[in-house]
C-alpha atoms as a PDB file:
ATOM      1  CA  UNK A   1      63.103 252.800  37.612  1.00  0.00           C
ATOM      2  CA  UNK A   2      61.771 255.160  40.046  1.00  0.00           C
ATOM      3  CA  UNK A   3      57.813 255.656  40.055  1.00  0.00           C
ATOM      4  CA  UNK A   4      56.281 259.225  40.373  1.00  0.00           C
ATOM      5  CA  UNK A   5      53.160 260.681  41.495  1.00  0.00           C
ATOM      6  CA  UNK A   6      52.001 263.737  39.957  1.00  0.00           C
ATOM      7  CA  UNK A   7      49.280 265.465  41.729  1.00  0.00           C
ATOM      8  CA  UNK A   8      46.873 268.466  41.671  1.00  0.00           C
ATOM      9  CA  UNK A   9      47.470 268.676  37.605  1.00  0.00           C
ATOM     10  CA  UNK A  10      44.741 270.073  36.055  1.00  0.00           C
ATOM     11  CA  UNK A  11      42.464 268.890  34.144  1.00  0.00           C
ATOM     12  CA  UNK A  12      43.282 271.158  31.301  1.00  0.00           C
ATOM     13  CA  UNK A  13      46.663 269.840  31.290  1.00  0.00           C
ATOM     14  CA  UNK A  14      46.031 265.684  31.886  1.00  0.00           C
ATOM     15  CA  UNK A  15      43.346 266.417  28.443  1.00  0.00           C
ATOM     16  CA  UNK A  16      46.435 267.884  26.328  1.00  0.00           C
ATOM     17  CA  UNK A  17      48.961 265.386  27.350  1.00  0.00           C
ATOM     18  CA  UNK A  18      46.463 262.257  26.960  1.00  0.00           C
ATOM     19  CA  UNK A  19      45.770 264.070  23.638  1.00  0.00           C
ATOM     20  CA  UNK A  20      49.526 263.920  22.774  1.00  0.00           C
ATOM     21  CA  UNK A  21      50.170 260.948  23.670  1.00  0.00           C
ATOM     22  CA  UNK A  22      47.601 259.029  21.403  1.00  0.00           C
ATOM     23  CA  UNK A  23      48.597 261.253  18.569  1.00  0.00           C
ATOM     24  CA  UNK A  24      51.890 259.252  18.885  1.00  0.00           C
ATOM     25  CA  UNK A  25      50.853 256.250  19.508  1.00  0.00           C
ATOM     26  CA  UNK A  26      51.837 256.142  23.322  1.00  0.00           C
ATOM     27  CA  UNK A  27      50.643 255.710  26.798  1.00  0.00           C
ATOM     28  CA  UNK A  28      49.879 258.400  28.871  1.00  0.00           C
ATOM     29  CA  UNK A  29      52.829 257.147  31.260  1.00  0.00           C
ATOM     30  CA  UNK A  30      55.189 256.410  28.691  1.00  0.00           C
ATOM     31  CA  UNK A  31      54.527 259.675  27.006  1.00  0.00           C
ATOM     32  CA  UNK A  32      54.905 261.949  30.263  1.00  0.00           C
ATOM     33  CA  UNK A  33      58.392 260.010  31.131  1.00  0.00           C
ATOM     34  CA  UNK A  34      59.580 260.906  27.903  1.00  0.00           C
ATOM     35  CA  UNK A  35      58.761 264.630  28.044  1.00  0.00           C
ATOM     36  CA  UNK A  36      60.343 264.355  31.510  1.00  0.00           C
ATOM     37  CA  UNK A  37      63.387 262.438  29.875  1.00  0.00           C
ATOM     38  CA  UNK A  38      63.835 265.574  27.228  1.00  0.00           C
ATOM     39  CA  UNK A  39      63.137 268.192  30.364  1.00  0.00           C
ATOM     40  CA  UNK A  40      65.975 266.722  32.487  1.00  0.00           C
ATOM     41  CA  UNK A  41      68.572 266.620  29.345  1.00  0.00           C
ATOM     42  CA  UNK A  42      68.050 270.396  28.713  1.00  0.00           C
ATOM     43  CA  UNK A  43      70.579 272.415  30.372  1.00  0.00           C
ATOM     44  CA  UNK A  44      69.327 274.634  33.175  1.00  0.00           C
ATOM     45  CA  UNK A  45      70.059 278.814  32.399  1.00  0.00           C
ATOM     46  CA  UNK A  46      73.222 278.532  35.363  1.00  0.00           C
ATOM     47  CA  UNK A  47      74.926 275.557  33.545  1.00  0.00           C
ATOM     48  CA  UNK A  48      74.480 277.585  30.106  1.00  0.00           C
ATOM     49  CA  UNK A  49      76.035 280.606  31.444  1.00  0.00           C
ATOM     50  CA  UNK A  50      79.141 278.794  33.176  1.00  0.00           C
ATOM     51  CA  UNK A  51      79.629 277.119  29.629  1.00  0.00           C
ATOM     52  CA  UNK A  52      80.074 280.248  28.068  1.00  0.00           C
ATOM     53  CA  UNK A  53      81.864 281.915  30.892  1.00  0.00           C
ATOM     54  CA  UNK A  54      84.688 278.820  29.853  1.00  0.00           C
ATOM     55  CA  UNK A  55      84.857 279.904  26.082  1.00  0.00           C
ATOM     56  CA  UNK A  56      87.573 281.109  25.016  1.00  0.00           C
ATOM     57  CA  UNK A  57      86.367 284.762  23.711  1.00  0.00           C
ATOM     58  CA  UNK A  58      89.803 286.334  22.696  1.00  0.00           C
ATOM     59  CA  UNK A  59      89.839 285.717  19.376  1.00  0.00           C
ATOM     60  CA  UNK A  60      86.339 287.291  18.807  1.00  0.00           C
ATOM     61  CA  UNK A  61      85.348 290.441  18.420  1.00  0.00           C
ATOM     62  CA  UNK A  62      85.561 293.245  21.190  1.00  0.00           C
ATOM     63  CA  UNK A  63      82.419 294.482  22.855  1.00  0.00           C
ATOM     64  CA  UNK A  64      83.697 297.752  20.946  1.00  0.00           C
ATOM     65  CA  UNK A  65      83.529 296.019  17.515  1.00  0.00           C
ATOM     66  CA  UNK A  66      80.134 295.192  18.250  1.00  0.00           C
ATOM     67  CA  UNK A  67      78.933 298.212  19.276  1.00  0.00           C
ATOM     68  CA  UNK A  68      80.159 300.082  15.916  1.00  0.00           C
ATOM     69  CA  UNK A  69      78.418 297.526  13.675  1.00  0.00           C
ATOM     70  CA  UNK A  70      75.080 297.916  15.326  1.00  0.00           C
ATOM     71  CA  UNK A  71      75.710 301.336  15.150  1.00  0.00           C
ATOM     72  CA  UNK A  72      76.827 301.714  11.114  1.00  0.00           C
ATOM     73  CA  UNK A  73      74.322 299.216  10.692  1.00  0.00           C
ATOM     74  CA  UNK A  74      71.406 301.514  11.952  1.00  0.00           C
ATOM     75  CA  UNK A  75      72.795 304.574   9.834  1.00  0.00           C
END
């Protein structure tokens, strides 16, 4: 496992995340690693927006049929 060094975090932030980290039970280090863990699974904006460039929209409705519900539904 790689090691990191975090620096210039406030001390505002280091309070909250030691505070977190006892509420469940963990280490400061082991709690930050996970939080890191979750951050890096999350897909960045790009990677959403390629995903749903791949869907296949045809059987959907049209940007048309859209349009006409929001606009009955505002009547």
């Amino acid at each position: 496992m790689t090691t990191l060094y975090v620096r210039d975090v406030p001390p505002e932030v280091t309070r909250t995340l030691k505070e977190r980290a006892a509420a469940e039970g963990k280490s400061l280090s082991s709690y930050v690693a996970a939080e890191l863990t979750r951050l890096a699974s999350r897909p960045t904006n790009a990677e959403i927006v390629e995903r749903l460039r791949q869907l296949d929209s045809s059987e959907g409705p049209t940007s048309t049929d859209i349009v006409e519900a929001l606009e009955q539904s505002r009547r």
